[in-house]
PDB file of N, CA and C in Angstrom:
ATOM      1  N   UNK A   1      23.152   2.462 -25.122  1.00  0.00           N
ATOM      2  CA  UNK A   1      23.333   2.297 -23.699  1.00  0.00           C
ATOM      3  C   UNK A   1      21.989   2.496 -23.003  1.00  0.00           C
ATOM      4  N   UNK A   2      21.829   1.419 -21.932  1.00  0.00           N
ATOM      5  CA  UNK A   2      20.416   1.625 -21.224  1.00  0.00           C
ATOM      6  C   UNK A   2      20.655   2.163 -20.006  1.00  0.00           C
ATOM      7  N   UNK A   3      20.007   3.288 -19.793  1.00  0.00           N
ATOM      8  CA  UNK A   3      19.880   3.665 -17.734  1.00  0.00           C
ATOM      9  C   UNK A   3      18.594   3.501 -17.826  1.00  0.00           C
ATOM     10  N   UNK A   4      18.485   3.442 -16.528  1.00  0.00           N
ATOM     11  CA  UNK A   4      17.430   3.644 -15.829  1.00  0.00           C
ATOM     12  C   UNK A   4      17.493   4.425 -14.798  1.00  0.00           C
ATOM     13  N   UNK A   5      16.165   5.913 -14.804  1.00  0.00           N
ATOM     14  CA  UNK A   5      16.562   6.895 -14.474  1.00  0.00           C
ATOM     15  C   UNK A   5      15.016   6.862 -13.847  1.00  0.00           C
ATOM     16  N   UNK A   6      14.819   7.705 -12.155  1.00  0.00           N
ATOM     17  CA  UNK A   6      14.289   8.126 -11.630  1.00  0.00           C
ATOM     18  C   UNK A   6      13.894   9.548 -11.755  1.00  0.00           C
ATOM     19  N   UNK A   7      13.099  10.011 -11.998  1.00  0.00           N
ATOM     20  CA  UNK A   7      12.667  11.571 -11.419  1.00  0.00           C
ATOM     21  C   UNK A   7      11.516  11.788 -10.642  1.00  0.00           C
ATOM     22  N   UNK A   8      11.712  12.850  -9.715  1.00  0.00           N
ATOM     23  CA  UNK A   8      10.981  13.112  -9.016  1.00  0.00           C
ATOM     24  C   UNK A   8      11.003  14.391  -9.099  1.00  0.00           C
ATOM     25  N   UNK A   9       9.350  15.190  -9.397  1.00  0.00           N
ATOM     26  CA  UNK A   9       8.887  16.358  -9.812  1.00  0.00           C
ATOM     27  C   UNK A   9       8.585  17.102  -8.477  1.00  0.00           C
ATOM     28  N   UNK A  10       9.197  18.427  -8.262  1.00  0.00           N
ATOM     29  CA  UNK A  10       8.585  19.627  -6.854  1.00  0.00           C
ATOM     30  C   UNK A  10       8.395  20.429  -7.756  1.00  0.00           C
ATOM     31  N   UNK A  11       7.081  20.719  -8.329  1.00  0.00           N
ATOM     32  CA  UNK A  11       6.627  22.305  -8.485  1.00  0.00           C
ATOM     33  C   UNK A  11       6.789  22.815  -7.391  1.00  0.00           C
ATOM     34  N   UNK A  12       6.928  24.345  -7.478  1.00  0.00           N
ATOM     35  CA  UNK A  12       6.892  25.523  -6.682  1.00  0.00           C
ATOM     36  C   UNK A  12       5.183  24.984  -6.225  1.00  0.00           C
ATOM     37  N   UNK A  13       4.491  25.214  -4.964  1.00  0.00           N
ATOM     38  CA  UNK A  13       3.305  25.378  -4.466  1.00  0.00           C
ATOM     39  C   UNK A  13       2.813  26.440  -4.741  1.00  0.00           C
ATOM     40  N   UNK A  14       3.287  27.674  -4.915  1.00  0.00           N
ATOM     41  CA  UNK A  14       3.140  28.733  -5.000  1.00  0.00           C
ATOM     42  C   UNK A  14       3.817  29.091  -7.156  1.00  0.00           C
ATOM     43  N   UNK A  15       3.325  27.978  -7.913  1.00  0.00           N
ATOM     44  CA  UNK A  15       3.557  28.579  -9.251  1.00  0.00           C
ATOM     45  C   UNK A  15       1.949  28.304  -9.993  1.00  0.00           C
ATOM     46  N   UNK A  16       2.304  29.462 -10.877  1.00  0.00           N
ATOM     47  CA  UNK A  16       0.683  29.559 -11.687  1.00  0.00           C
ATOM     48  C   UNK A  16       0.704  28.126 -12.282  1.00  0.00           C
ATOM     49  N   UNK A  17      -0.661  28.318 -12.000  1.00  0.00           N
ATOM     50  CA  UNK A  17      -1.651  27.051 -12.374  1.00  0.00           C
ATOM     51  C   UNK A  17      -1.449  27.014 -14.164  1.00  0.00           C
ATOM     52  N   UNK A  18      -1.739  28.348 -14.701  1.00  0.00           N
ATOM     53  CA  UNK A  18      -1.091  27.951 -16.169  1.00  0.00           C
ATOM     54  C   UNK A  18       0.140  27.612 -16.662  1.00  0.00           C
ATOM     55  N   UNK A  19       1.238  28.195 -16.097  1.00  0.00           N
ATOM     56  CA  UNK A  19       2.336  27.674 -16.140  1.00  0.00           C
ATOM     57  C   UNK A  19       2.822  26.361 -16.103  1.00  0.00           C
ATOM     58  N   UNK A  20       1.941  25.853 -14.897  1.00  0.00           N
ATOM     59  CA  UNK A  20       2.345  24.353 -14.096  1.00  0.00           C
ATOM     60  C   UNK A  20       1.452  23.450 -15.812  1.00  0.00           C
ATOM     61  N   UNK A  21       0.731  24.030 -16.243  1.00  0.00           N
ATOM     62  CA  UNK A  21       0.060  23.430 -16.969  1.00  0.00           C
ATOM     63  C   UNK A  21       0.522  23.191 -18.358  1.00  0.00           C
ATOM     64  N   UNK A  22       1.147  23.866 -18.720  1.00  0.00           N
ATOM     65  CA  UNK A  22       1.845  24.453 -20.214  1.00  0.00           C
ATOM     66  C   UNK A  22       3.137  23.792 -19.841  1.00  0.00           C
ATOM     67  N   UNK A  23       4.305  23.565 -18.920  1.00  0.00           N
ATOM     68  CA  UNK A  23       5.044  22.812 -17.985  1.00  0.00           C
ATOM     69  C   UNK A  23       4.678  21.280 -18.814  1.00  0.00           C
ATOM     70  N   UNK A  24       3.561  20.701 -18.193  1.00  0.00           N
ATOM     71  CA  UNK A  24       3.266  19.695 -18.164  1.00  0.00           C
ATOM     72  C   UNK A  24       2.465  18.779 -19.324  1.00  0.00           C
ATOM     73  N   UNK A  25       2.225  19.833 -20.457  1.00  0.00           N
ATOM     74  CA  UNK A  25       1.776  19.468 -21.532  1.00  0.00           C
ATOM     75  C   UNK A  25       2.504  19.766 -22.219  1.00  0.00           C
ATOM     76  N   UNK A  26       4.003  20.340 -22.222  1.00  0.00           N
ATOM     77  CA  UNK A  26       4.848  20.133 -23.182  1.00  0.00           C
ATOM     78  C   UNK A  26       5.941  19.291 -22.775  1.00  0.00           C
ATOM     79  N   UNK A  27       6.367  18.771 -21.265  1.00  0.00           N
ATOM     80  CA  UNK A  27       6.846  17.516 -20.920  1.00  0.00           C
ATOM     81  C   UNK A  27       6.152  16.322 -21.821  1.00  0.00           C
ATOM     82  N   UNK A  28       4.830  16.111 -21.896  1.00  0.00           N
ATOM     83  CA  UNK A  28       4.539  15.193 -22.210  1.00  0.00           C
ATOM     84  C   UNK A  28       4.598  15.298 -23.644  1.00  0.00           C
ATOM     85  N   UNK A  29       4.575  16.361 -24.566  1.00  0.00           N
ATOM     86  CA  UNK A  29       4.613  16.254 -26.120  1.00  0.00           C
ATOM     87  C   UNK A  29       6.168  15.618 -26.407  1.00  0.00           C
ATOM     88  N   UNK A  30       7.166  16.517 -25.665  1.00  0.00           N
ATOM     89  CA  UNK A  30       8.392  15.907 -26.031  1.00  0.00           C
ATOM     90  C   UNK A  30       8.519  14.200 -25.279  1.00  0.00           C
ATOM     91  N   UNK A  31       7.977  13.941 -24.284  1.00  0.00           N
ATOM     92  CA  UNK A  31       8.421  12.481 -23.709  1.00  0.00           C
ATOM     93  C   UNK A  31       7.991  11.507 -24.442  1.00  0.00           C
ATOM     94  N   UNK A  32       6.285  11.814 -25.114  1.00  0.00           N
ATOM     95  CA  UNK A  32       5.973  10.907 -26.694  1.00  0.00           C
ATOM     96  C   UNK A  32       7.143  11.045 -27.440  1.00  0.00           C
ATOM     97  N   UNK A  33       7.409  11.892 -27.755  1.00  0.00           N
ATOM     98  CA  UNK A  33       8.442  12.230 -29.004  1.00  0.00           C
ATOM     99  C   UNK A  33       9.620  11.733 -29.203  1.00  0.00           C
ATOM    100  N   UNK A  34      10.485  11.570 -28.005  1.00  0.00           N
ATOM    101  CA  UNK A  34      11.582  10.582 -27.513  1.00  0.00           C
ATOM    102  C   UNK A  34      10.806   9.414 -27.458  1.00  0.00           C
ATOM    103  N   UNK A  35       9.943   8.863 -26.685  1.00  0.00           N
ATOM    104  CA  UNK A  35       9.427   7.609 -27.039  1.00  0.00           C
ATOM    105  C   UNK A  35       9.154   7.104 -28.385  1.00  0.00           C
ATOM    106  N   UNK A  36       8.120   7.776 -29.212  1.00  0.00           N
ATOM    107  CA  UNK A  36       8.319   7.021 -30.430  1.00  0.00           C
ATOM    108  C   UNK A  36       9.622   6.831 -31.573  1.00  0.00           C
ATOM    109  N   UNK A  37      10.523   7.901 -30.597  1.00  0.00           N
ATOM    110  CA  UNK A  37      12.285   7.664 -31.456  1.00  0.00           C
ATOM    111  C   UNK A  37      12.904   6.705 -31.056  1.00  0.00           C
ATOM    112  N   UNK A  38      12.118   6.037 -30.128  1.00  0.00           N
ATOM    113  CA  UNK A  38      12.900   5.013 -29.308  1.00  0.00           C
ATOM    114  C   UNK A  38      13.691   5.195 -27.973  1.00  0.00           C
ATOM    115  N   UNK A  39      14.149   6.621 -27.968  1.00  0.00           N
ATOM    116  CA  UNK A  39      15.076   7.128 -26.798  1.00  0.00           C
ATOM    117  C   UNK A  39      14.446   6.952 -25.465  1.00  0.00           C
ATOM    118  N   UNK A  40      13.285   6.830 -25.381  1.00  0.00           N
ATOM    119  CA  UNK A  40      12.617   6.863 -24.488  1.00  0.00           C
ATOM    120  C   UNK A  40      12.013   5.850 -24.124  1.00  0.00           C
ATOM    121  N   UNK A  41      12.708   4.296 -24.010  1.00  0.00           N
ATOM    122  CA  UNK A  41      12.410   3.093 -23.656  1.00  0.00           C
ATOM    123  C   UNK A  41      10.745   2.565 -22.942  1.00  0.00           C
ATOM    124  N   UNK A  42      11.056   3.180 -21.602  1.00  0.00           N
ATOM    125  CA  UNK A  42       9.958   2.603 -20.763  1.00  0.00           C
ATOM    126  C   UNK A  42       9.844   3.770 -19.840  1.00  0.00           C
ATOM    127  N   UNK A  43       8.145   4.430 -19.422  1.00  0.00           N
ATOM    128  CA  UNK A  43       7.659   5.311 -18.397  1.00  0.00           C
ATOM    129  C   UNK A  43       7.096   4.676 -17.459  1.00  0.00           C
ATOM    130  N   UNK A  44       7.468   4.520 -16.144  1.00  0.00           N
ATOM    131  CA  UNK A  44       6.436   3.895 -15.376  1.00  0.00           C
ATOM    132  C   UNK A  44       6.003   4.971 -14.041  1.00  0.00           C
ATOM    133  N   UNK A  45       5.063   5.246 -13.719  1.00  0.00           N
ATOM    134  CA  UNK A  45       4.544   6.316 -12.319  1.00  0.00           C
ATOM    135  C   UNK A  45       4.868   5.372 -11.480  1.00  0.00           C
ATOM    136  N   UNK A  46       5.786   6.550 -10.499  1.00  0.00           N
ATOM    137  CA  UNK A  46       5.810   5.486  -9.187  1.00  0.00           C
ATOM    138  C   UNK A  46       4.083   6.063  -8.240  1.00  0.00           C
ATOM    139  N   UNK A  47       3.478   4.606  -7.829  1.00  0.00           N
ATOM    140  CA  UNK A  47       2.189   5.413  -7.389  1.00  0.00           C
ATOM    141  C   UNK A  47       2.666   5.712  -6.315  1.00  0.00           C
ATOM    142  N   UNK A  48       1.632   7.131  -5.863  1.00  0.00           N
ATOM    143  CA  UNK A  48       1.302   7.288  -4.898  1.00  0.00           C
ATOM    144  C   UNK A  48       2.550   9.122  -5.061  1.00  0.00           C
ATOM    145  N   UNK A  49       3.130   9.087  -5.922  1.00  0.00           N
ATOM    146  CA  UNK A  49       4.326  10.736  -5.949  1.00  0.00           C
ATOM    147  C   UNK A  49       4.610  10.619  -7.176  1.00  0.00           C
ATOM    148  N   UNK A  50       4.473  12.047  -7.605  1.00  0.00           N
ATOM    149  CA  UNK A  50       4.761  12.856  -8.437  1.00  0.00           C
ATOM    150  C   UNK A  50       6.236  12.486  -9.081  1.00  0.00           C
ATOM    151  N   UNK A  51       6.047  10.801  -9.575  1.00  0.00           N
ATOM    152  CA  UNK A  51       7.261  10.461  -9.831  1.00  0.00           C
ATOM    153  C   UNK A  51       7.688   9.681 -10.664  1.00  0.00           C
ATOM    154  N   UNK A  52       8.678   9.526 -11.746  1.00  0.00           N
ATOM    155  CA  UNK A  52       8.530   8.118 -12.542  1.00  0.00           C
ATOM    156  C   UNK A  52       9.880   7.220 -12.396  1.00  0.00           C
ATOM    157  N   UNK A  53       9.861   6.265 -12.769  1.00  0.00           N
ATOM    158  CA  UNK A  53      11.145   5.555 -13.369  1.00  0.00           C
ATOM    159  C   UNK A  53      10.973   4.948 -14.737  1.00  0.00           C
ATOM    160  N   UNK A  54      11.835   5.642 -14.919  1.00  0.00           N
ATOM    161  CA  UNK A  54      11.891   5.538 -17.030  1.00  0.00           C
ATOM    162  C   UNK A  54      13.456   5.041 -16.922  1.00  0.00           C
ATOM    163  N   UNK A  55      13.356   4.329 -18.227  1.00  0.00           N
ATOM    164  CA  UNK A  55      14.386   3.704 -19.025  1.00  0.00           C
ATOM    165  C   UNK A  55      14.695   4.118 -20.165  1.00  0.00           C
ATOM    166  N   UNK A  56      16.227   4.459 -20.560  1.00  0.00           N
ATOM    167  CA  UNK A  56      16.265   5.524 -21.781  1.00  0.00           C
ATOM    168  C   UNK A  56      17.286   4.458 -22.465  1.00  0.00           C
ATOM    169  N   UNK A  57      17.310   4.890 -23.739  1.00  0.00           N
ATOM    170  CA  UNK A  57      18.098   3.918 -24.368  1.00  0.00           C
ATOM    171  C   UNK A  57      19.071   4.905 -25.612  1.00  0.00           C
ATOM    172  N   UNK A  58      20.383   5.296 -25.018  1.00  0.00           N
ATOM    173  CA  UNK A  58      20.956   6.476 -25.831  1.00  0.00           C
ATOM    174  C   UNK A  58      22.146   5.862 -25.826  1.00  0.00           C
ATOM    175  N   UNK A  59      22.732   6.715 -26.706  1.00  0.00           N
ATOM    176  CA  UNK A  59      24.197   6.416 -27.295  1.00  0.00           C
ATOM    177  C   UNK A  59      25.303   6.425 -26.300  1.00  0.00           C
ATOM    178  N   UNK A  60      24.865   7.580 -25.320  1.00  0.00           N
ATOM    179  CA  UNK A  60      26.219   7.916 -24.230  1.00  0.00           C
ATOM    180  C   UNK A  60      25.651   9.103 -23.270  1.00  0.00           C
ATOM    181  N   UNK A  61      26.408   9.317 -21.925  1.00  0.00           N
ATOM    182  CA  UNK A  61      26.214   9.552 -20.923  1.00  0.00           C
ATOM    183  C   UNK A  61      25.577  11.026 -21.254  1.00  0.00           C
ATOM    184  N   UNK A  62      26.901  11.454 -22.457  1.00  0.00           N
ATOM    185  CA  UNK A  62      26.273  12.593 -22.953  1.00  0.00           C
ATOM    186  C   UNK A  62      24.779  13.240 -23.390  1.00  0.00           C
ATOM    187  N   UNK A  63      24.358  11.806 -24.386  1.00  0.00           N
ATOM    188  CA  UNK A  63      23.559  11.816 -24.946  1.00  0.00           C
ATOM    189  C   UNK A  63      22.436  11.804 -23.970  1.00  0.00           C
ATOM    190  N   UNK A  64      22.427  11.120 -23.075  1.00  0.00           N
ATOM    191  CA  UNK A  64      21.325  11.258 -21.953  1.00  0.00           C
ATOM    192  C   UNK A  64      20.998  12.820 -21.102  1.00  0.00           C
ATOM    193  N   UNK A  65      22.483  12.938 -21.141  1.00  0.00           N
ATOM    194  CA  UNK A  65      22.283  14.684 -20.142  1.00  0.00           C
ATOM    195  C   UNK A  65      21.676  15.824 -20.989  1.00  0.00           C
ATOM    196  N   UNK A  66      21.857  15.420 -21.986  1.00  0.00           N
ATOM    197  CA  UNK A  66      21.788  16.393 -23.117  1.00  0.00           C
ATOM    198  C   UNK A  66      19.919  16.366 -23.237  1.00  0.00           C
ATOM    199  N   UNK A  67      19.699  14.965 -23.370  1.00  0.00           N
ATOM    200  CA  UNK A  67      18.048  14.866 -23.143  1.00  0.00           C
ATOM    201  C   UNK A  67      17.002  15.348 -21.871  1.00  0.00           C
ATOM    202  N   UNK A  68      18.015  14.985 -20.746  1.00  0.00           N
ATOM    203  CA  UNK A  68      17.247  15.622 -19.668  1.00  0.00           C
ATOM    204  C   UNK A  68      17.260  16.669 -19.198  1.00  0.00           C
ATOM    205  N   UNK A  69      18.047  17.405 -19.743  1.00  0.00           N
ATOM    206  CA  UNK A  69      18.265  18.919 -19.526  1.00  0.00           C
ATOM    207  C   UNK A  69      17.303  20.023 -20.583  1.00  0.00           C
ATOM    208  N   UNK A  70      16.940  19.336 -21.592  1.00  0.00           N
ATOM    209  CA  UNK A  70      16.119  19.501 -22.574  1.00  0.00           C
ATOM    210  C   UNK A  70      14.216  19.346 -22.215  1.00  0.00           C
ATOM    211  N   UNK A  71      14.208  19.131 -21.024  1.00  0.00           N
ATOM    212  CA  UNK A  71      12.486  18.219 -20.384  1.00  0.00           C
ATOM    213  C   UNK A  71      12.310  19.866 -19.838  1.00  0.00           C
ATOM    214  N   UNK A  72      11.246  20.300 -20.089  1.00  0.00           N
ATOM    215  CA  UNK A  72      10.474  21.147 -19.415  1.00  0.00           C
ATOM    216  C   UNK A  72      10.283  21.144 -17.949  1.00  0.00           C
ATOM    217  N   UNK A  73      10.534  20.353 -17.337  1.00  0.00           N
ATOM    218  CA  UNK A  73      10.206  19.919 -16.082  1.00  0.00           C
ATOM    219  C   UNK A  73      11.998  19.497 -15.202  1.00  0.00           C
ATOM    220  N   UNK A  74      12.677  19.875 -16.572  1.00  0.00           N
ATOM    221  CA  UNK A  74      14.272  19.588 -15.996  1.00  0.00           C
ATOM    222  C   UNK A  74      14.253  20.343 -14.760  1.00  0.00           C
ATOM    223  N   UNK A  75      14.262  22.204 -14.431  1.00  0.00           N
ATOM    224  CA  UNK A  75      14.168  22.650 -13.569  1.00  0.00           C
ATOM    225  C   UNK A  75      13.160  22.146 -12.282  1.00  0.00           C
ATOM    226  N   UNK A  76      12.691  21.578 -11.970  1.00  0.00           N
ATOM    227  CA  UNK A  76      12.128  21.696 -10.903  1.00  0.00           C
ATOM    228  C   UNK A  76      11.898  19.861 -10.794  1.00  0.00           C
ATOM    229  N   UNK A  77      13.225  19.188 -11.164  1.00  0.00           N
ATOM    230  CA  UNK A  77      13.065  17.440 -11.207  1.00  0.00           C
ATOM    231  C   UNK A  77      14.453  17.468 -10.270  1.00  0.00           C
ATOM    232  N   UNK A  78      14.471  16.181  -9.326  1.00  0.00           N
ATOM    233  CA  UNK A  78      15.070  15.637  -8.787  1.00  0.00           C
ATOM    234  C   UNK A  78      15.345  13.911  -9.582  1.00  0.00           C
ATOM    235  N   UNK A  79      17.225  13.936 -10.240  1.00  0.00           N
ATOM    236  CA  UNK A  79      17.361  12.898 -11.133  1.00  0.00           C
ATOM    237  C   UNK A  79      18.195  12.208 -10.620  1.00  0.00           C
ATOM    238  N   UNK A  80      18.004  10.944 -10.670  1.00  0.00           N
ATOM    239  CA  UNK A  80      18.505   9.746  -9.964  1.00  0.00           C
ATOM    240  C   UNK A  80      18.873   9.170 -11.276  1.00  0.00           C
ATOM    241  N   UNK A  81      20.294   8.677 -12.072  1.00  0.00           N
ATOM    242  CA  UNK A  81      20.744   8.098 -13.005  1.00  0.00           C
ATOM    243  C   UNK A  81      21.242   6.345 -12.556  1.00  0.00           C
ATOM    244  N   UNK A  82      20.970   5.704 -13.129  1.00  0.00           N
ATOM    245  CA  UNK A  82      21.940   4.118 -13.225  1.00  0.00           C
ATOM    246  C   UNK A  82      21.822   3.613 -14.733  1.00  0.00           C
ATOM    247  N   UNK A  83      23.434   3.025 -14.791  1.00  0.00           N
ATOM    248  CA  UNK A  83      23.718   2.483 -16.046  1.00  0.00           C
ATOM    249  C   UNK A  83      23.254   1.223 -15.647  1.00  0.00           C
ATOM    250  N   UNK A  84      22.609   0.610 -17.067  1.00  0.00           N
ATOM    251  CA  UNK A  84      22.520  -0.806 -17.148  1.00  0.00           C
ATOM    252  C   UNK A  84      23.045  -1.245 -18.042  1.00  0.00           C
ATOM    253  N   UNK A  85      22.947  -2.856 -17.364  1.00  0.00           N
ATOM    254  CA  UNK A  85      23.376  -3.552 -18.717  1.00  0.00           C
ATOM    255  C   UNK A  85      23.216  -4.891 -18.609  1.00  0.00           C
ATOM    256  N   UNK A  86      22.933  -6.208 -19.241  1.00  0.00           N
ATOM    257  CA  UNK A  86      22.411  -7.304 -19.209  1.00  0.00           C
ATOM    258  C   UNK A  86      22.825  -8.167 -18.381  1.00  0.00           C
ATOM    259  N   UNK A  87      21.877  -9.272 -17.327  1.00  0.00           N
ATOM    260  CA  UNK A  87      22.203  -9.623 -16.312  1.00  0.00           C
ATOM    261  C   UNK A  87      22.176 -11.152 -16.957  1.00  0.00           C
ATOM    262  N   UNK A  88      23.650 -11.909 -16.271  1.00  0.00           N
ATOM    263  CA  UNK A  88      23.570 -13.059 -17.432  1.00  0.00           C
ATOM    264  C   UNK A  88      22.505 -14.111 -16.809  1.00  0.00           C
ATOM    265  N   UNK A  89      21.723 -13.932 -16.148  1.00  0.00           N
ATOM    266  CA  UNK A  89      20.685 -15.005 -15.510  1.00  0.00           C
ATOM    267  C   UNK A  89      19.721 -14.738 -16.021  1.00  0.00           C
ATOM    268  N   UNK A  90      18.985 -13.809 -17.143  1.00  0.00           N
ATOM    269  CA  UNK A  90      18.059 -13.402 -17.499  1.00  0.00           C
ATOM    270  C   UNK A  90      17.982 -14.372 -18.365  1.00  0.00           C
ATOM    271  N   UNK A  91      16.254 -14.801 -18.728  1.00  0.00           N
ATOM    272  CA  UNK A  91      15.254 -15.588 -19.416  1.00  0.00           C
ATOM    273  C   UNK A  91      15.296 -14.770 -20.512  1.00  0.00           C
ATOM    274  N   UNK A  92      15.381 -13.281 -20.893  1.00  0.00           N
ATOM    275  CA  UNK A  92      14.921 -13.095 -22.132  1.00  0.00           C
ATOM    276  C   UNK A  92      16.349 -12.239 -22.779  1.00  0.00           C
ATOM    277  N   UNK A  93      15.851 -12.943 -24.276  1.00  0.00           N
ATOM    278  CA  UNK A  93      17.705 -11.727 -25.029  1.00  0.00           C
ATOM    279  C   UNK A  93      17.061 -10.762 -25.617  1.00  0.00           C
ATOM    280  N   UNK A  94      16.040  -9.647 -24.767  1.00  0.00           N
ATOM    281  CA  UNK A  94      15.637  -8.445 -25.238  1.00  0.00           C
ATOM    282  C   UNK A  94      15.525  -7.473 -23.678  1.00  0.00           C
ATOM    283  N   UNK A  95      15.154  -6.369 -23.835  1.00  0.00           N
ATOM    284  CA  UNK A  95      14.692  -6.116 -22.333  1.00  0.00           C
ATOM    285  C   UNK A  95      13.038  -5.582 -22.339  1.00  0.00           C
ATOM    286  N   UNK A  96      12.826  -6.575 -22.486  1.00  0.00           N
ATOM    287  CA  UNK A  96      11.115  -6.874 -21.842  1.00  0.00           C
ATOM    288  C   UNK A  96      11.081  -6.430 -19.855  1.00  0.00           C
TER     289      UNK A  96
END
């Protein structure tokens, strides 16, 4: 199953700089890590905020909550979920 999922990151203003840092370098060890399993479809930064829209590609609704609750950065993310699924006007039979 594909969503496509928004987050948007509020650190505390007031949290240690190492924390925010250790935070953010182990978000990114696990978000490779789901990515090269595949679970982790597509990352894109929305510019301009502390924000992405990623595409996950999991078994079930479960399987997704279960992943984002698991992100280092779960606490202090604002998550926007949508299910997808193939639009029959589309040019390609993959999701490019």
């Amino acid at each position: 199953m594909l969503f496509h999922v928004k987050m948007i990151v509020k650190l505390p203003v007031d949290m240690d700089p190492g924390k925010a840092f250790k935070l953010k370098a182990d978000e990114k060890e696990l978000a490779q890590s789901l990515m090269r399993e595949g679970k982790w479809r597509h990352l894109w930064r929305i510019a301009g905020h502390y924000a992405n829209y990623s595409v996950f590609d999991v078994a079930s609704v479960q399987e997704l909550h279960d992943t984002l609750i698991q992100l280092p950065l779960f606490p202090y993310m604002e998550i926007e979920v949508n299910a997808l699924c193939r639009h029959p006007s589309s040019v390609h039979d993959d999701d490019r």
